[in-house]
C-alpha atoms as a PDB file:
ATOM      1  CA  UNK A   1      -3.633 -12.448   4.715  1.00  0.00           C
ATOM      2  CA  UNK A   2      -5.532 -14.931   2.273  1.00  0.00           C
ATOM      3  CA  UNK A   3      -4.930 -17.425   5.486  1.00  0.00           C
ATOM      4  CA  UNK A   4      -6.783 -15.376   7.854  1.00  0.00           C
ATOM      5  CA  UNK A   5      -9.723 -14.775   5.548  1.00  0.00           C
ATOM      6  CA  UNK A   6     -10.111 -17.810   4.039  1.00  0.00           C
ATOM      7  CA  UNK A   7     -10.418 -19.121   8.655  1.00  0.00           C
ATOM      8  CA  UNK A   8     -13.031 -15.920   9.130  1.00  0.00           C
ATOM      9  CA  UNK A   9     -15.296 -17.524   5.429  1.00  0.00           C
ATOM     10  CA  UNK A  10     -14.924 -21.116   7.044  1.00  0.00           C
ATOM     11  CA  UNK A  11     -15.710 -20.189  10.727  1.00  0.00           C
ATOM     12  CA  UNK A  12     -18.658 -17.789   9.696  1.00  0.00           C
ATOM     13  CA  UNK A  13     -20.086 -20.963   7.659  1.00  0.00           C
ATOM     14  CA  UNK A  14     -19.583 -23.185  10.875  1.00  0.00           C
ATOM     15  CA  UNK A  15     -21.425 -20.553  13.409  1.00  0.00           C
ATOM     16  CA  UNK A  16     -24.109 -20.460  10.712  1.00  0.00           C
ATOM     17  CA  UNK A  17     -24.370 -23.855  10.972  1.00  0.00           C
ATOM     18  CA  UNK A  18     -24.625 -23.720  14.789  1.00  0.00           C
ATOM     19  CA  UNK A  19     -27.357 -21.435  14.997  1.00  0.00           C
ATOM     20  CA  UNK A  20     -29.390 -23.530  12.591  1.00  0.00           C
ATOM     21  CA  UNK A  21     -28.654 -26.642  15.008  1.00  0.00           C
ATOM     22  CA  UNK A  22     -29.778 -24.111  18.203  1.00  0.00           C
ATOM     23  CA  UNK A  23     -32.803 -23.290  16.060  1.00  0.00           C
ATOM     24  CA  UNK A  24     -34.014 -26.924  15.820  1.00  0.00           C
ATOM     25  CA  UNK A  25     -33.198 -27.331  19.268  1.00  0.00           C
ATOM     26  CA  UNK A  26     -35.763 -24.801  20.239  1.00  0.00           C
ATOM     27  CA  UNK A  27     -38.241 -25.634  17.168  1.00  0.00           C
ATOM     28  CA  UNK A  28     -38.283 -29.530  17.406  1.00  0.00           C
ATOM     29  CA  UNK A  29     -36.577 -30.942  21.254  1.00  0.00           C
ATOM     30  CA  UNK A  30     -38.088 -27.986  23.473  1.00  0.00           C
ATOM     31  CA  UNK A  31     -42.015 -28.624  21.680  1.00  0.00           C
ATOM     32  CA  UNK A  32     -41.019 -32.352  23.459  1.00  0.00           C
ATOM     33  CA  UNK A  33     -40.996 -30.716  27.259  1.00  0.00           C
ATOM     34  CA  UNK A  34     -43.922 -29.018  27.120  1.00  0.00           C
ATOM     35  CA  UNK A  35     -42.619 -25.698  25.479  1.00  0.00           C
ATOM     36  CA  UNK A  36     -45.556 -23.588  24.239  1.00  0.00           C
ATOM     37  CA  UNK A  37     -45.890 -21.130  21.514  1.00  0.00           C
ATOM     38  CA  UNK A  38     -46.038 -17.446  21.598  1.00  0.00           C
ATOM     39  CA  UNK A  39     -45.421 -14.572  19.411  1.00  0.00           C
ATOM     40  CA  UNK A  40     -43.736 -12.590  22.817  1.00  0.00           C
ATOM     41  CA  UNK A  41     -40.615 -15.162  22.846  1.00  0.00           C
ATOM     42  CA  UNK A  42     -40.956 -16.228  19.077  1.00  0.00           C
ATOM     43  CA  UNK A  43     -40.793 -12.832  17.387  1.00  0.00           C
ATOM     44  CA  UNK A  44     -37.671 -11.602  19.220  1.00  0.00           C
ATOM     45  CA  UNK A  45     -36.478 -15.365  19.008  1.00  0.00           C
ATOM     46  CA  UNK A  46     -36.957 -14.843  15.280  1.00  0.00           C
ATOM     47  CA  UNK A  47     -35.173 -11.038  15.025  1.00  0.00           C
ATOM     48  CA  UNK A  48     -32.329 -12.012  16.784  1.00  0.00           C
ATOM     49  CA  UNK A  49     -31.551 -15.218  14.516  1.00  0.00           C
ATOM     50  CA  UNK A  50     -31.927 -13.247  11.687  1.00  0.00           C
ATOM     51  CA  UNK A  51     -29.673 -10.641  12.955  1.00  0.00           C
ATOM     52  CA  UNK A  52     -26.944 -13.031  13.964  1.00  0.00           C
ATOM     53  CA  UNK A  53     -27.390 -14.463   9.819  1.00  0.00           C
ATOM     54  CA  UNK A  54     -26.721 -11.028   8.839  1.00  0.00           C
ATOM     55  CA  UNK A  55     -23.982 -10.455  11.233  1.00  0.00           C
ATOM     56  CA  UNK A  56     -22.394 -13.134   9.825  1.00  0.00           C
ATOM     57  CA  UNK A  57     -23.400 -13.299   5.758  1.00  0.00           C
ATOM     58  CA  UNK A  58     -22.319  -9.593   5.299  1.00  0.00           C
ATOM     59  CA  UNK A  59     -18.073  -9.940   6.336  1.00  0.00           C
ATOM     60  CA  UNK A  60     -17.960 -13.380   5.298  1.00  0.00           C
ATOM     61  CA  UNK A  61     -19.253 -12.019   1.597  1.00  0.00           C
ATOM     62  CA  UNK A  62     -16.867  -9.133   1.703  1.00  0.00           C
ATOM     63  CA  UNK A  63     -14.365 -11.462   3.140  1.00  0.00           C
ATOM     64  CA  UNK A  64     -15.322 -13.938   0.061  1.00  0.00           C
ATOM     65  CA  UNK A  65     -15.073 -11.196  -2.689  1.00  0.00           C
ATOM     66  CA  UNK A  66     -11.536  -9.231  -0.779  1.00  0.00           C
ATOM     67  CA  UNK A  67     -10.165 -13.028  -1.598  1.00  0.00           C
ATOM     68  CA  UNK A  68     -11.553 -13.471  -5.218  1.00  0.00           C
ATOM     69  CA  UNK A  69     -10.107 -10.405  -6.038  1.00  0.00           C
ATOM     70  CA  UNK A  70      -6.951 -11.215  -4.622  1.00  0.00           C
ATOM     71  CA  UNK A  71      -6.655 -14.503  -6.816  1.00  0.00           C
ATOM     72  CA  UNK A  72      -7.527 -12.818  -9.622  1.00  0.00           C
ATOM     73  CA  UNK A  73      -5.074 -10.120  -9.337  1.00  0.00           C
ATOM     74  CA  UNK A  74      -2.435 -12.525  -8.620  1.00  0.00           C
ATOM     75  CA  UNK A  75      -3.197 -14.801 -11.410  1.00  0.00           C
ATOM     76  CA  UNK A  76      -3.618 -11.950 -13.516  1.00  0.00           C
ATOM     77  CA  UNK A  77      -0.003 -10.522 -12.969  1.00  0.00           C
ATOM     78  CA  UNK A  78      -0.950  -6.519 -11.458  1.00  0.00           C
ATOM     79  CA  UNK A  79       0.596  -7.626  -8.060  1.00  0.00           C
ATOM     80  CA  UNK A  80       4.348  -5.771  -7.292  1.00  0.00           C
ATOM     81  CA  UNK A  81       7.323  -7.704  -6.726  1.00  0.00           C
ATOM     82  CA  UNK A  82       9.434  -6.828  -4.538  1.00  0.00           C
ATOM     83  CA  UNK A  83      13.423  -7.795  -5.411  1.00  0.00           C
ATOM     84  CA  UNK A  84      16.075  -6.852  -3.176  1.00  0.00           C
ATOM     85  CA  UNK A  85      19.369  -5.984  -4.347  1.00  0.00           C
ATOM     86  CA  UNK A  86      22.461  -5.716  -2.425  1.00  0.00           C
ATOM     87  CA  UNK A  87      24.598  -2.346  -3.372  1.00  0.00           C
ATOM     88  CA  UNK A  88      28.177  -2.197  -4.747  1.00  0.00           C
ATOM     89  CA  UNK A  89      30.829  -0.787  -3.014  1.00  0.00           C
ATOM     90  CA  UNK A  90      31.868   2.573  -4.451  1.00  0.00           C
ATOM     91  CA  UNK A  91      35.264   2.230  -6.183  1.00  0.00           C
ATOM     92  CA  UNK A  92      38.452   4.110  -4.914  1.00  0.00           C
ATOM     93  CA  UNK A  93      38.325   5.897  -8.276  1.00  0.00           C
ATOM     94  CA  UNK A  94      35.145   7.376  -7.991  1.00  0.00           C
ATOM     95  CA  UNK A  95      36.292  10.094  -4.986  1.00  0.00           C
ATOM     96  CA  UNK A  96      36.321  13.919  -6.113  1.00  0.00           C
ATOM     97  CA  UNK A  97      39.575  14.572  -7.460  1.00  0.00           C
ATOM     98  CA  UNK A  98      41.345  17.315  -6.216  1.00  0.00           C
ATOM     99  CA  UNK A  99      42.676  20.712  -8.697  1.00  0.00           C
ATOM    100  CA  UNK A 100      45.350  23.310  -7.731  1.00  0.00           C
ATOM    101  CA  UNK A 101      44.838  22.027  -3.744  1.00  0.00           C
ATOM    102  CA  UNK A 102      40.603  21.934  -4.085  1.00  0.00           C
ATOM    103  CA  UNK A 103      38.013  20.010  -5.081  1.00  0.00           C
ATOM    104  CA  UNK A 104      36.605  19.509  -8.105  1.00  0.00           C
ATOM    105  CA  UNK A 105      33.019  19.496  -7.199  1.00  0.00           C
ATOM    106  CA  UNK A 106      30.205  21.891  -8.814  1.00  0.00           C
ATOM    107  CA  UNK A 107      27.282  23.627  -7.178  1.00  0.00           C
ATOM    108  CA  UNK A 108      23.711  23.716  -8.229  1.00  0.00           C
ATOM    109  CA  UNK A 109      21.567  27.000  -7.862  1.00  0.00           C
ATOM    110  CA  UNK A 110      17.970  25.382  -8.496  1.00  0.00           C
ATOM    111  CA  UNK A 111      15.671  28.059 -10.678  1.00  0.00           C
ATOM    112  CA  UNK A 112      12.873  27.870  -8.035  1.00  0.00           C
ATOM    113  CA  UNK A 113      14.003  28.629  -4.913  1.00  0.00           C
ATOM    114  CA  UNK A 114      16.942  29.934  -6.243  1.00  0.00           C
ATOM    115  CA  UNK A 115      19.328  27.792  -3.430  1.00  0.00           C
ATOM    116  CA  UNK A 116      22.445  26.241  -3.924  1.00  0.00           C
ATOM    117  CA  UNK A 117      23.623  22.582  -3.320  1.00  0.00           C
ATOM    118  CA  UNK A 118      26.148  19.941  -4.239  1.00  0.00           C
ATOM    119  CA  UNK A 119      24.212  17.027  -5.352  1.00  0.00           C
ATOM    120  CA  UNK A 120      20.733  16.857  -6.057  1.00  0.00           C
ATOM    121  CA  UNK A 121      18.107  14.360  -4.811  1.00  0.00           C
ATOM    122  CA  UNK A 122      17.539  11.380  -7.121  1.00  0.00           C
ATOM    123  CA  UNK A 123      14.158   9.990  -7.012  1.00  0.00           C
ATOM    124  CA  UNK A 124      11.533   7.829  -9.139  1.00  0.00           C
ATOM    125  CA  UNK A 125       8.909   9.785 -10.905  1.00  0.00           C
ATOM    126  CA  UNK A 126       5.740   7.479 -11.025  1.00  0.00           C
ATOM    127  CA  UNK A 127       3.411  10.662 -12.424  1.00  0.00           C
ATOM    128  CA  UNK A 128       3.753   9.267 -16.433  1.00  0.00           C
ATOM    129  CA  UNK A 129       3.330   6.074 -17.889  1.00  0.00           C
ATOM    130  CA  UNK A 130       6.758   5.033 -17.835  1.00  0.00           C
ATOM    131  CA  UNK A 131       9.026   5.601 -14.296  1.00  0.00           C
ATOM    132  CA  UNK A 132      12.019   7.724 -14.822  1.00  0.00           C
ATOM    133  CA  UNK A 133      15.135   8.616 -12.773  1.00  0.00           C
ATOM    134  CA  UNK A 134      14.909  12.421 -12.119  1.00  0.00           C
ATOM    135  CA  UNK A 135      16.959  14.888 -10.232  1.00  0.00           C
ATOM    136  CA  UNK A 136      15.324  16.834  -7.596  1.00  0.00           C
ATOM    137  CA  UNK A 137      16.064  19.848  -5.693  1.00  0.00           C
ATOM    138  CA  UNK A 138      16.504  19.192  -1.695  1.00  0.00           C
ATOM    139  CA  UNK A 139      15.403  21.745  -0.407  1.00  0.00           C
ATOM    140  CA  UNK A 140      12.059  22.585  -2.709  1.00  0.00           C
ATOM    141  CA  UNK A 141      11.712  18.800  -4.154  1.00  0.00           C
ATOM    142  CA  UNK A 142      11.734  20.701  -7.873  1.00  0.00           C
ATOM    143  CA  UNK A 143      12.350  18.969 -10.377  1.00  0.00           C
ATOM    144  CA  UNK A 144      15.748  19.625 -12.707  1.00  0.00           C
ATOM    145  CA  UNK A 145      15.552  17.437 -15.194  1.00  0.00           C
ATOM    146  CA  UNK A 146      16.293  14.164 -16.130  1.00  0.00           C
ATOM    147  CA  UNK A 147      18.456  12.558 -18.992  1.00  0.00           C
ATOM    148  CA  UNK A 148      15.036  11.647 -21.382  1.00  0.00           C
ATOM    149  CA  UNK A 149      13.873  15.750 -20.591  1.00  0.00           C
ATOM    150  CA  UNK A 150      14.610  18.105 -23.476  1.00  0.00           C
ATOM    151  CA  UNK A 151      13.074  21.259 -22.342  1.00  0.00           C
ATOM    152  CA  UNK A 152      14.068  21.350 -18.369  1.00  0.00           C
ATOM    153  CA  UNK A 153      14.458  24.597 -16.732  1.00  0.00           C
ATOM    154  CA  UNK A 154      17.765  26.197 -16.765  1.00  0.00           C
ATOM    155  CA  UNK A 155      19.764  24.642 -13.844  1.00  0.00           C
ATOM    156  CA  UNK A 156      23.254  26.821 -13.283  1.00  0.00           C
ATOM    157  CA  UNK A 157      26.013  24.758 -12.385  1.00  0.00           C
ATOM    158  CA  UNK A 158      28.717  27.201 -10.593  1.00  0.00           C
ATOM    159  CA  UNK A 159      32.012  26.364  -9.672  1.00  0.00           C
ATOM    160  CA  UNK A 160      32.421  26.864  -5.656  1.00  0.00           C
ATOM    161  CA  UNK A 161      34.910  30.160  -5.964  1.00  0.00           C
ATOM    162  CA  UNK A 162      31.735  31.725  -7.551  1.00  0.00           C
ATOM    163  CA  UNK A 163      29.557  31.656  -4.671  1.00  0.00           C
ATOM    164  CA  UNK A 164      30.467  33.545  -1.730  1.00  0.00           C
ATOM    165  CA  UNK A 165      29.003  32.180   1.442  1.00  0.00           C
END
């Protein structure tokens, strides 16, 4: 990105720089073949230079102060970095174990919406200072709690014979 508008600052300058070559072509060279002055080509003449300056001056300024800014930022640290990190393989261990011919899973009821699930959404909560792992319900995206949170809601954990489908 800091390519492609650094190219638009330096090829504004150089079309700037053309027009003010055009405009001594018609100001110095054309006075030479006989051209003769007159407000009804100058003025226009005149309004569209200036508009093609100003066509030009006002991106390559934003342009100029979108890449300052981006420098700055940079060389004052606030830009994310983005690490990737290649996941471990879930030990053998780690499957539900099974009890008397069942599993040992639990179910959530979540106290909004009052529905229940096996595993709860975890997500990054960005709304304080600090980011936090929290658990969230799937179907309402409620938050249950996390391990820093002493006064969640009350989140019943049921074993599965409890709830009859």
């Amino acid at each position: 990105m800091r390519i492609v508008i650094l190219v638009w600052i330096v090829s504004a300058v150089f079309v700037a720089f053309l027009v003010s070559k055009l405009n001594g072509i018609v100001h110095g060279d054309l006075y030479n073949y006989n051209l003769q002055f007159s407000y009804g080509w100058a003025l226009p003449y005149w309004s569209f230079e200036r508009f093609i300056y100003v066509g030009l001056a006002v991106p390559a300024a934003l342009s100029a102060v979108a890449l300052a800014l981006d420098f700055w930022r940079s060389a004052k640290g606030n830009v994310p970095e983005v690490k990737y990190v290649k996941s471990k393989p879930v030990a053998e261990s780690v499957k539900p174990q099974m009890i008397n011919g069942r599993d040992n899973s639990m179910l959530i009821s979540c106290p909004k919406c009052h529905k229940v699930f096996g595993k709860p959404l975890s997500m990054l909560d960005f709304s304080a200072g600090k980011t936090r792992l929290v658990n969230v319900c799937p179907y309402c995206n409620h938050v249950l709690g996390d391990a820093e949170d002493k006064d969640s809601d009350d989140v019943r954990v049921a074993d599965r014979e409890e709830v009859v489908h």
